[in-house]
Protein backbone atom coordinates (compact mmCIF):
# COMPACT_ATOMS: atom_id res chain seq x y z
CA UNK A 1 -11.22 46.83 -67.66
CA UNK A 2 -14.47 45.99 -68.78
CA UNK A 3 -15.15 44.85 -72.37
CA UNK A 4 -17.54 47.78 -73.32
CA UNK A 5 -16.12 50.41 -71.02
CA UNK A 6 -15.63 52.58 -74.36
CA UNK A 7 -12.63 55.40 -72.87
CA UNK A 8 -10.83 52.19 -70.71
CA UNK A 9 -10.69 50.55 -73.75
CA UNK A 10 -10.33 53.43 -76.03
CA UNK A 11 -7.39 54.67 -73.99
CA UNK A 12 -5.40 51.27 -73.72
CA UNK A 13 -5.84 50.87 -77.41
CA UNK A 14 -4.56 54.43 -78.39
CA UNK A 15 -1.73 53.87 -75.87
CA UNK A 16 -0.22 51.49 -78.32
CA UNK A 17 -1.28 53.82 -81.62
CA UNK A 18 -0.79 56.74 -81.29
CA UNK A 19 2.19 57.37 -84.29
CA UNK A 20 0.62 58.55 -87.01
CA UNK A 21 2.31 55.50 -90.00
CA UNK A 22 1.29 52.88 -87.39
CA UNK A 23 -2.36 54.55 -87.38
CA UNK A 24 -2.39 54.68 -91.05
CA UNK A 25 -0.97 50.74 -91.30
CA UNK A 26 -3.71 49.48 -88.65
CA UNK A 27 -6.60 51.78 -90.63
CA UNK A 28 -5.40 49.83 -93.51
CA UNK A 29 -5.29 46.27 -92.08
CA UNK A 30 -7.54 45.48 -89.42
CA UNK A 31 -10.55 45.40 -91.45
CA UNK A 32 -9.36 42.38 -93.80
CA UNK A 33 -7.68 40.69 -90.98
CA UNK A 34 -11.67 40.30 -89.43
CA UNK A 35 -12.93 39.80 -93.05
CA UNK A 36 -10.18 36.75 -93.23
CA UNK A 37 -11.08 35.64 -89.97
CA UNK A 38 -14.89 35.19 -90.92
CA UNK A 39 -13.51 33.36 -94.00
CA UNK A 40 -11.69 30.99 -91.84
CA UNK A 41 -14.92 30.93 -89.52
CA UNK A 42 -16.97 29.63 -93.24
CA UNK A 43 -14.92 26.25 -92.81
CA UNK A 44 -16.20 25.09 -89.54
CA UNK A 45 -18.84 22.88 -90.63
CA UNK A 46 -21.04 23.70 -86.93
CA UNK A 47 -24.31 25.02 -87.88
CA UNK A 48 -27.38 25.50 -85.35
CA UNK A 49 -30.34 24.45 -86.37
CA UNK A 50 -32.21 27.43 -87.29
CA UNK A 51 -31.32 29.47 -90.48
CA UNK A 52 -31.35 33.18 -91.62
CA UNK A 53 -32.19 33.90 -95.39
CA UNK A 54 -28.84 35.76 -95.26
CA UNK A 55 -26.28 34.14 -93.71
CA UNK A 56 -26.63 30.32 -92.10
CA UNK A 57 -26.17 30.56 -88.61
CA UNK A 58 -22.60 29.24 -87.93
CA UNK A 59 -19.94 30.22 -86.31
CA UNK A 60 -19.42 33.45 -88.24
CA UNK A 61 -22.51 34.37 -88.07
CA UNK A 62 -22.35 34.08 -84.50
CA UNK A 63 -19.45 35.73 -84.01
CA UNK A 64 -20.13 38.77 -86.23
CA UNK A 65 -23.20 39.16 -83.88
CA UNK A 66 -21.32 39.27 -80.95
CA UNK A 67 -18.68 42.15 -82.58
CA UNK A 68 -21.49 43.84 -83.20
CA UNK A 69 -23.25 44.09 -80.36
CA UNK A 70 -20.24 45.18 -78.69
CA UNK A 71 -19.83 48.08 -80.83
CA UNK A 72 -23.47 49.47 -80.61
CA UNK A 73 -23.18 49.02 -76.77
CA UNK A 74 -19.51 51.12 -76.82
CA UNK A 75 -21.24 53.71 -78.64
CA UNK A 76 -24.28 54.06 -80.46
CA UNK A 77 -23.69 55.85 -83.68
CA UNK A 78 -20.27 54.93 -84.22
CA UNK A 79 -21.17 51.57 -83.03
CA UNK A 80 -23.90 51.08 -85.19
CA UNK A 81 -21.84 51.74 -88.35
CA UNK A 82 -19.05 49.20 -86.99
CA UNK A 83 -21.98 47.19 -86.92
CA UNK A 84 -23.10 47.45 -90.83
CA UNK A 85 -19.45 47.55 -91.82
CA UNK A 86 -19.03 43.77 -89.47
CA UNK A 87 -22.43 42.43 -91.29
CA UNK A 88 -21.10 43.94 -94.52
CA UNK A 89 -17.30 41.75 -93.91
CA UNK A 90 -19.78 38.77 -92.82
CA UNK A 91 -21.88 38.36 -95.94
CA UNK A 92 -18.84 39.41 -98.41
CA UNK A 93 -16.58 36.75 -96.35
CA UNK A 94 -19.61 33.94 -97.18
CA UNK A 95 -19.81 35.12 -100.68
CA UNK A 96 -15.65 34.58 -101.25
CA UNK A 97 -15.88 31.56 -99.20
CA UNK A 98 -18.09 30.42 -101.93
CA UNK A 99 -17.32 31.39 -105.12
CA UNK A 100 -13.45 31.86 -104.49
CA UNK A 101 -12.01 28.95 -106.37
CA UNK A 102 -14.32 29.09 -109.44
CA UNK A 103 -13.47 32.79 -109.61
CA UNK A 104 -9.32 32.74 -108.19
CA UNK A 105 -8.82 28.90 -109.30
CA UNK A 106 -8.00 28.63 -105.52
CA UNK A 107 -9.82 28.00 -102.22
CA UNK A 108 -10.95 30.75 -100.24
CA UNK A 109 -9.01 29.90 -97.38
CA UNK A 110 -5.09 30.11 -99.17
CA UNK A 111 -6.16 33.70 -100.57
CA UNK A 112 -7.08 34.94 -97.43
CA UNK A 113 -4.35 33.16 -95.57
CA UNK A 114 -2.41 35.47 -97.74
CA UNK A 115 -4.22 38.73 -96.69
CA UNK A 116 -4.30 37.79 -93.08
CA UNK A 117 -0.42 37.43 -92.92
CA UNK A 118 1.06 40.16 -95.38
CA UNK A 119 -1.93 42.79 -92.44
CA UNK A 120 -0.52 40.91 -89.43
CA UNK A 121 3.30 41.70 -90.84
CA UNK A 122 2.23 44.88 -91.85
CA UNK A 123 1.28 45.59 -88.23
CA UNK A 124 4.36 44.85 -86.45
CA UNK A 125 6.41 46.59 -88.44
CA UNK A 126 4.04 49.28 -87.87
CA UNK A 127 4.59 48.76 -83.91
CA UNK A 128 8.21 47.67 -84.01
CA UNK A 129 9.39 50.27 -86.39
CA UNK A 130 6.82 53.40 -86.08
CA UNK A 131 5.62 53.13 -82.46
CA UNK A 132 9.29 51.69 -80.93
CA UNK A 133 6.71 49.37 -78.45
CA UNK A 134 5.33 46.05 -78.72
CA UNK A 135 1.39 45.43 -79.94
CA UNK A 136 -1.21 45.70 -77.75
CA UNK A 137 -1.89 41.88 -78.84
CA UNK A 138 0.87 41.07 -76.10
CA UNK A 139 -0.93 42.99 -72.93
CA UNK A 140 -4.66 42.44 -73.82
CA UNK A 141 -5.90 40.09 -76.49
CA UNK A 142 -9.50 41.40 -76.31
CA UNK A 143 -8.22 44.57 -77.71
CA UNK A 144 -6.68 42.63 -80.40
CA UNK A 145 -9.02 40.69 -81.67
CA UNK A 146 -12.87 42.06 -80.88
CA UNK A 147 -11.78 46.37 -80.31
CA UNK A 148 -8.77 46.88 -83.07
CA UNK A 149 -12.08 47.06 -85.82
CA UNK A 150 -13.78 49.74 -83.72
CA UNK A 151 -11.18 51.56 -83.16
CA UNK A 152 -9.76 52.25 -86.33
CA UNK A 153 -13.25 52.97 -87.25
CA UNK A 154 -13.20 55.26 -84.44
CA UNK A 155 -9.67 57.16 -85.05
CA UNK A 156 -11.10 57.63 -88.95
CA UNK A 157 -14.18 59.13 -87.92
CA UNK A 158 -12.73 61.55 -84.87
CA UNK A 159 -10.58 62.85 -87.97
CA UNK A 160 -14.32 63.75 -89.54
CA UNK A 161 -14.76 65.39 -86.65
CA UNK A 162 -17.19 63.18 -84.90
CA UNK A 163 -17.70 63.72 -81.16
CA UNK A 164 -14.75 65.98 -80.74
CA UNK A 165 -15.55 65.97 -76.56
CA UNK A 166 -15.17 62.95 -76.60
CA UNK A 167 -12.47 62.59 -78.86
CA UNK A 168 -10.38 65.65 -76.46
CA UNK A 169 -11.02 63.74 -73.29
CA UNK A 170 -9.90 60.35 -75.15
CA UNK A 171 -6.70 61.98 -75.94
CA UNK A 172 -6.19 63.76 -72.92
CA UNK A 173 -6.57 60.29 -71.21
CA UNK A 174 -4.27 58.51 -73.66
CA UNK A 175 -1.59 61.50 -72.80
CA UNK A 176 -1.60 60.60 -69.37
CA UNK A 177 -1.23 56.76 -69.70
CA UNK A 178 1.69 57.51 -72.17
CA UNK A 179 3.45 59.44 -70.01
CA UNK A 180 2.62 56.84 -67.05
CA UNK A 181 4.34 54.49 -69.05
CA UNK A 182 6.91 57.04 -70.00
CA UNK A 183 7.97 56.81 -66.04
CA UNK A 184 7.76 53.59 -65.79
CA UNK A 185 10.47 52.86 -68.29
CA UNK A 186 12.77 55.32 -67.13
CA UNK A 187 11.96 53.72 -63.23
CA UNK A 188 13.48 50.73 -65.36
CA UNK A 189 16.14 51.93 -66.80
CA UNK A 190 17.46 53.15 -63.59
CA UNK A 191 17.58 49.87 -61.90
């Protein structure tokens, strides 16, 4: 499966969320759980040499470059908004890393510790208790780290009605692996 193969990816991702709560709890949470991660990312004191008047160019910085540039080469449009909204979660993530115990009275790191485990939680109970299967996290942990953003983008905006071809054949693809795995577990169950 290739890493910017948008309906592989598309299709294993929806495989695993396609119950409507789950949806909902993953729309919800896997947005701050990449805005924690980039304020985890503000700790590692490696910085290249060069500097942008934005951001300095660490780890983060590097790292929201590469999400992003994954997105615009999935998809263009949709892409290019994951994009802003990863730059936007970069330069909000170095502005809490910042100011986050003269404003909280606590380092940036224990309040998003907080956020980044009550999401995570949040998500398997969305798996365990709304989709009956395990997260995608176990099979593939691409999709679980650099596609979950994109794809919750992507679910809110085919609601908007954007690219509804696409968004039919995506479906229609995600039907087909569901009820591949459908058979399998019965093939198990039988054994």
């Amino acid at each position: 499966m290739g890493i910017t193969d948008l309906e592989e990816q598309f299709t294993f991702y929806a495989s695993y969320h396609h119950a409507f709560v789950n949806q909902l709890i993953h729309i919800v949470c896997v947005w701050p759980i990449l805005w924690t991660a980039l304020v985890f990312t503000q700790y590692i004191p490696i910085e290249a040499p060069i500097s942008t008047p934005v951001h300095p160019a660490n780890i983060a910085l590097f790292t929201a470059l590469f999400y992003a540039a994954v997105y615009v080469v999935m998809d263009k449009k949709a892409g290019s908004l994951a994009a802003l909204l990863v730059l936007i979660c970069l330069i909000t993530s170095r502005r809490f890393y910042l100011t986050a115990e003269i404003s909280y009275g606590v380092p940036a790191w224990q309040l998003a510790v907080l956020i980044h485990v009550v999401c995570w939680i949040a998500q398997f109970v969305g798996h365990g208790v709304f989709e009956g299967r395990a997260p995608a996290l176990l099979d593939n942990v691409t999709q679980a780290f650099v596609m979950a953003p994109f794809f919750v983008l992507l679910e809110v905006l085919f609601h908007l009605g954007y690219r509804k071809d696409m968004q039919v054949k995506l479906w229609k693809n995600v039907e087909k692996e569901l009820a591949r795995l459908k058979q399998k577990k019965i093939g198990k169950s039988r054994k």
